[in-house]
Protein backbone atom coordinates (compact mmCIF):
# COMPACT_ATOMS: atom_id res chain seq x y z
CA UNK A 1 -13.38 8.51 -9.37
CA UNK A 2 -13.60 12.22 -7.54
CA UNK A 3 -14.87 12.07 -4.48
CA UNK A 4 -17.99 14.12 -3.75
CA UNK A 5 -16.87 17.80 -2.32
CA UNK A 6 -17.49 17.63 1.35
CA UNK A 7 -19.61 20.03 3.91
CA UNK A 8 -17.39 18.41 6.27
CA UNK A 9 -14.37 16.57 7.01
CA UNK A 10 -14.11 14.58 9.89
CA UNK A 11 -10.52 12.98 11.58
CA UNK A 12 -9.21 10.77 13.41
CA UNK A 13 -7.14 11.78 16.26
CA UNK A 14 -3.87 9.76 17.44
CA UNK A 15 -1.73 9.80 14.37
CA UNK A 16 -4.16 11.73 11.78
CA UNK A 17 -4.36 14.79 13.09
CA UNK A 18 -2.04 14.50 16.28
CA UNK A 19 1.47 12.67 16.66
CA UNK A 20 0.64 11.21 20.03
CA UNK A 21 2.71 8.40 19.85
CA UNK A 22 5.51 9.44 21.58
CA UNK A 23 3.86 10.16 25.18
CA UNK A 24 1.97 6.39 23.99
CA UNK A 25 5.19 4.78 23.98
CA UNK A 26 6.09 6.45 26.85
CA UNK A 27 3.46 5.30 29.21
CA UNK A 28 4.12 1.75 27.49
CA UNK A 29 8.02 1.85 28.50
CA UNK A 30 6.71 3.12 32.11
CA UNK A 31 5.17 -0.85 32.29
CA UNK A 32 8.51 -2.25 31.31
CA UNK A 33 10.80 0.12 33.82
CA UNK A 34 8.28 -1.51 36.43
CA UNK A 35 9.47 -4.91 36.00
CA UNK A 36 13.22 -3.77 35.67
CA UNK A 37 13.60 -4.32 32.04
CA UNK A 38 14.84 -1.64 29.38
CA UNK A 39 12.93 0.52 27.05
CA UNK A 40 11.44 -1.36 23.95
CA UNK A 41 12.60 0.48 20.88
CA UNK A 42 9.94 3.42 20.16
CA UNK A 43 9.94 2.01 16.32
CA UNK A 44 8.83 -0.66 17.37
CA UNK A 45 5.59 1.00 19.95
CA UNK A 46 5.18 3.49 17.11
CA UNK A 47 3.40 1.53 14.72
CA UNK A 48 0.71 0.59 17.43
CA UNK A 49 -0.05 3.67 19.21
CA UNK A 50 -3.70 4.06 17.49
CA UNK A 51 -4.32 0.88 18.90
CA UNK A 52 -4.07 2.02 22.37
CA UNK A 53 -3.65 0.55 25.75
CA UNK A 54 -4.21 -2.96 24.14
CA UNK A 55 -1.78 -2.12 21.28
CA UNK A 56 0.82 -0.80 23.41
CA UNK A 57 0.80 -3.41 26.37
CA UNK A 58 0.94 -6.08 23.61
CA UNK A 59 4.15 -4.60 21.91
CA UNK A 60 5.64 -3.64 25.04
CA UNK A 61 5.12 -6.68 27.01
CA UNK A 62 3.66 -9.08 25.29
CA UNK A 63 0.60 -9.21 27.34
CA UNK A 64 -2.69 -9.12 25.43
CA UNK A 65 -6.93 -8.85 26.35
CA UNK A 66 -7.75 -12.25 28.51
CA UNK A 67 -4.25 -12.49 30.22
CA UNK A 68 -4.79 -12.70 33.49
CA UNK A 69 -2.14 -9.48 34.45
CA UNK A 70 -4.26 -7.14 31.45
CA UNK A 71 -6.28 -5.53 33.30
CA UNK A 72 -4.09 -4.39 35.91
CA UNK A 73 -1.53 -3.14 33.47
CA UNK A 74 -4.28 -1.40 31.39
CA UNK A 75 -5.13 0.74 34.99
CA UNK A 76 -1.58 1.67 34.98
CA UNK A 77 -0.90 2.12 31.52
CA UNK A 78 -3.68 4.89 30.95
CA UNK A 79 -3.13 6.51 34.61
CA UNK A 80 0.80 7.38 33.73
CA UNK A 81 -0.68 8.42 30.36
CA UNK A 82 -3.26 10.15 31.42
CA UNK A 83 -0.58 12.33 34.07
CA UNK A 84 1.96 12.88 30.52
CA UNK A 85 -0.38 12.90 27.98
CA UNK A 86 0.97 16.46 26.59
CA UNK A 87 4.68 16.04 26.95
CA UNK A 88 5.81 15.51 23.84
CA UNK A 89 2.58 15.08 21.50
CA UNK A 90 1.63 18.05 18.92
CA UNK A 91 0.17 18.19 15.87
CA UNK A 92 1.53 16.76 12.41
CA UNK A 93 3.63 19.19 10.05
CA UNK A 94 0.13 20.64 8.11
CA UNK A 95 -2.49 20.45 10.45
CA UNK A 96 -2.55 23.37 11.87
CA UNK A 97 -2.89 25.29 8.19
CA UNK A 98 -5.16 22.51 6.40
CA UNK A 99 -7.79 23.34 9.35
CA UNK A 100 -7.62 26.94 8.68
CA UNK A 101 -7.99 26.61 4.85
CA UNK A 102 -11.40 24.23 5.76
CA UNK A 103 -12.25 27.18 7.68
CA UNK A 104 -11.54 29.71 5.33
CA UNK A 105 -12.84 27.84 2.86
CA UNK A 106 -16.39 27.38 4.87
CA UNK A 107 -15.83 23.66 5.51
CA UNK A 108 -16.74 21.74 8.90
CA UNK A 109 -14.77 19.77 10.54
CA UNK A 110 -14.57 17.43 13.71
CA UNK A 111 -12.84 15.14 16.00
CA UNK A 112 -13.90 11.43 15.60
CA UNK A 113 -11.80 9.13 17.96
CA UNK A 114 -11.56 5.34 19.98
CA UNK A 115 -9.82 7.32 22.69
CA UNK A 116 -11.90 7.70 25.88
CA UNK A 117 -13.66 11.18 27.05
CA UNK A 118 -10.97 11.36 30.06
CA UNK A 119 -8.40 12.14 27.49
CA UNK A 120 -9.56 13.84 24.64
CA UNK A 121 -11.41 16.71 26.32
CA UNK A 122 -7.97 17.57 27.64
CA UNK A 123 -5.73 16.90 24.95
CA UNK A 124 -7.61 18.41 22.40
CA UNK A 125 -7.51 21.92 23.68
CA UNK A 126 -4.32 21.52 24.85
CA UNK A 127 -2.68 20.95 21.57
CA UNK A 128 -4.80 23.55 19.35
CA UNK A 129 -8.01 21.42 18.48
CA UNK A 130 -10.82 22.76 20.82
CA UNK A 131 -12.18 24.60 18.05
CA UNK A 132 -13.54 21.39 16.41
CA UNK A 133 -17.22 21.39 15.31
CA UNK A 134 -17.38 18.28 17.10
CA UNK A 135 -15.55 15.49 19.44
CA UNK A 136 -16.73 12.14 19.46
CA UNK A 137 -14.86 9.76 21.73
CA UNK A 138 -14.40 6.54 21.97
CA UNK A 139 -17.11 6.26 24.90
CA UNK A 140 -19.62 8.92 23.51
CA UNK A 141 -21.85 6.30 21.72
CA UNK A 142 -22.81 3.02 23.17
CA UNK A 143 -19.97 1.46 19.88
CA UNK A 144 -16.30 2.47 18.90
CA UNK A 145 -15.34 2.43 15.66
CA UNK A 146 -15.40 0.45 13.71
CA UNK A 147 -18.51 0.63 14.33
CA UNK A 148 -20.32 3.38 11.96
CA UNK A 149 -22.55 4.49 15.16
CA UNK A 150 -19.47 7.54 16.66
CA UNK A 151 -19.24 8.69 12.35
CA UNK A 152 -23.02 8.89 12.44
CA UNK A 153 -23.16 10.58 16.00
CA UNK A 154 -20.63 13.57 14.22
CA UNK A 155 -22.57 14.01 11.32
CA UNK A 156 -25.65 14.50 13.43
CA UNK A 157 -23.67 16.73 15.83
CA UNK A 158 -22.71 18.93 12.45
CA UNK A 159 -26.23 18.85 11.15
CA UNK A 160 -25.28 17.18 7.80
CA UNK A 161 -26.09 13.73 6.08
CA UNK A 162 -22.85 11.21 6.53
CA UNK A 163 -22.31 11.13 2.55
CA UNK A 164 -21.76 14.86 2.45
CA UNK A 165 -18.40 13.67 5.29
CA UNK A 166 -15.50 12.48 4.09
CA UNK A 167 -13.73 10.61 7.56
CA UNK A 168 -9.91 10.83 7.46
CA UNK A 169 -8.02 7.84 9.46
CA UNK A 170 -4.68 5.95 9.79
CA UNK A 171 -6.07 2.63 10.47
CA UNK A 172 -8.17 -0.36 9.06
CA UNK A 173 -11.14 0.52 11.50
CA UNK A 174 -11.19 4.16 10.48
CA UNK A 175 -11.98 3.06 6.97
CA UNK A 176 -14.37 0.35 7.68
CA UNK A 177 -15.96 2.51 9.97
CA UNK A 178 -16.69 4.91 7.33
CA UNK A 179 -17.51 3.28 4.91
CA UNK A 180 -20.30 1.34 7.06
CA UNK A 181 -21.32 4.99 7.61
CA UNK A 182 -21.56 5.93 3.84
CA UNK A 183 -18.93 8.16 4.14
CA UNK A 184 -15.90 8.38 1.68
CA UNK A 185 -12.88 7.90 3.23
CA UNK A 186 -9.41 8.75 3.19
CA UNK A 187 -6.75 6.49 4.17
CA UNK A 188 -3.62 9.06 5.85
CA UNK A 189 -0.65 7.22 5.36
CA UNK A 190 1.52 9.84 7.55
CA UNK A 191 -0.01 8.31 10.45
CA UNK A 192 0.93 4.81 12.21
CA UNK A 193 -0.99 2.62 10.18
CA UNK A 194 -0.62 -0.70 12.22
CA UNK A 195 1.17 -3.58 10.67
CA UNK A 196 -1.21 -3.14 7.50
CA UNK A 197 -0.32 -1.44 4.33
CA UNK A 198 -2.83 1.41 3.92
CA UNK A 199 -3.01 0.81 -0.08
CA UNK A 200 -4.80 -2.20 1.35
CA UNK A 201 -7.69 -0.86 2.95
CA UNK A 202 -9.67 -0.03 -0.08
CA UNK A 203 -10.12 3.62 0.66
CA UNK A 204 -11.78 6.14 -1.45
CA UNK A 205 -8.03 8.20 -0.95
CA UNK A 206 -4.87 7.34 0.20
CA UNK A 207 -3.17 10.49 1.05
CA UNK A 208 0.83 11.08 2.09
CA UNK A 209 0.23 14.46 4.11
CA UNK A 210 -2.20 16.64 5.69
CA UNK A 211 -2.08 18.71 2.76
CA UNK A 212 -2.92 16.73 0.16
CA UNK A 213 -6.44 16.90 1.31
CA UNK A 214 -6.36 20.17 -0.32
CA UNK A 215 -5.37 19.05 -3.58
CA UNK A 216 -7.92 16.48 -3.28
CA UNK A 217 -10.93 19.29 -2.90
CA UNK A 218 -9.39 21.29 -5.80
């Protein structure tokens, strides 16, 4: 069925709207040089990198939430990230010119993201997104995604009801996050995806590129 025309369009932000992964995987390799032990393959860190520190350590290392070294590794993890976070991470081919035809086009759009403050409100100027309407982080409301609460907290932030959003995503929780939010939702299969096939997730849209969101409004 077409999807309701939007007032907005809101995104996800590590591997929807930016290719992140490779100063992820970075940080991640950083844990194994520690211990003396080669790079993992970044194909295989890649696929995880929207799942963050816990993603990454778990790939990398094997170490997951509950083990008793976690914690330390997380502090490390996001502190080398946090110093290298622009290195090699840009926006995807089509970004750049889909936001400009929202704009032209009078159509809102916003930042919603599990990544914490600390990094975003760097990043995100940094590589050509500070003009969002909005940023929600992954520590602006009390609930990440997905949770619906950081979908709702844009749409109030834009002044618009949630089913006049459409929330763009590369993972499960971006879907079921907006779809607890009434939003429709687009499942961006350019992005990392997990270990899930997006044609899985029961989204409103499963898209190939940036730019097909276009095609999808006309």
């Amino acid at each position: 069925m077409p999807l309701r025309p939007p007032r907005a369009i809101l995104f996800d932000l590590d591997g929807t709207l930016a290719d992140t992964a490779p100063d992820l995987a970075a940080a991640a390799n950083y844990l194994r040089q520690q211990r003396g032990l080669e790079n993992a393959p970044y194909e295989s860190l890649r696929p995880v990198a929207s799942a963050g520190a816990r993603g990454l350590i778990g790939a990398a290392l094997g170490i997951h939430p509950g083990d008793a070294e976690y914690e330390d590794l997380r502090v490390l993890f996001l502190d080398r990230y946090q110093a290298n976070m622009t290195t090699h991470s840009g926006l995807f081919d089509g970004i750049p010119e889909l936001l400009a035809q929202l704009e032209a086009r009078g159509i809102a759009w916003g930042i919603v993201t599990n990544k914490a403050a600390r990094f975003t409100d760097v990043l995100a100027p940094q590589i050509g997104l500070g003009h969002a309407g909005c940023i929600v982080s992954g520590d602006t409301t009390p609930h990440p995604k997905p949770h619906p609460a950081p979908l709702l907290e844009a749409a109030k932030r834009l002044g618009l009801p949630p089913e006049d959003c459409w929330y763009v995503g590369d993972d499960l929780r971006d879907i079921q996050a907006g779809r607890a939010a009434n939003m429709p939702t687009i499942a961006a299969a350019w992005g990392y995806c997990g270990h899930t096939e997006p044609a899985a997730w029961q989204a409103d849209a499963l898209l190939h590129a940036p730019l097909d969101i276009l095609t999808l409004l006309d």
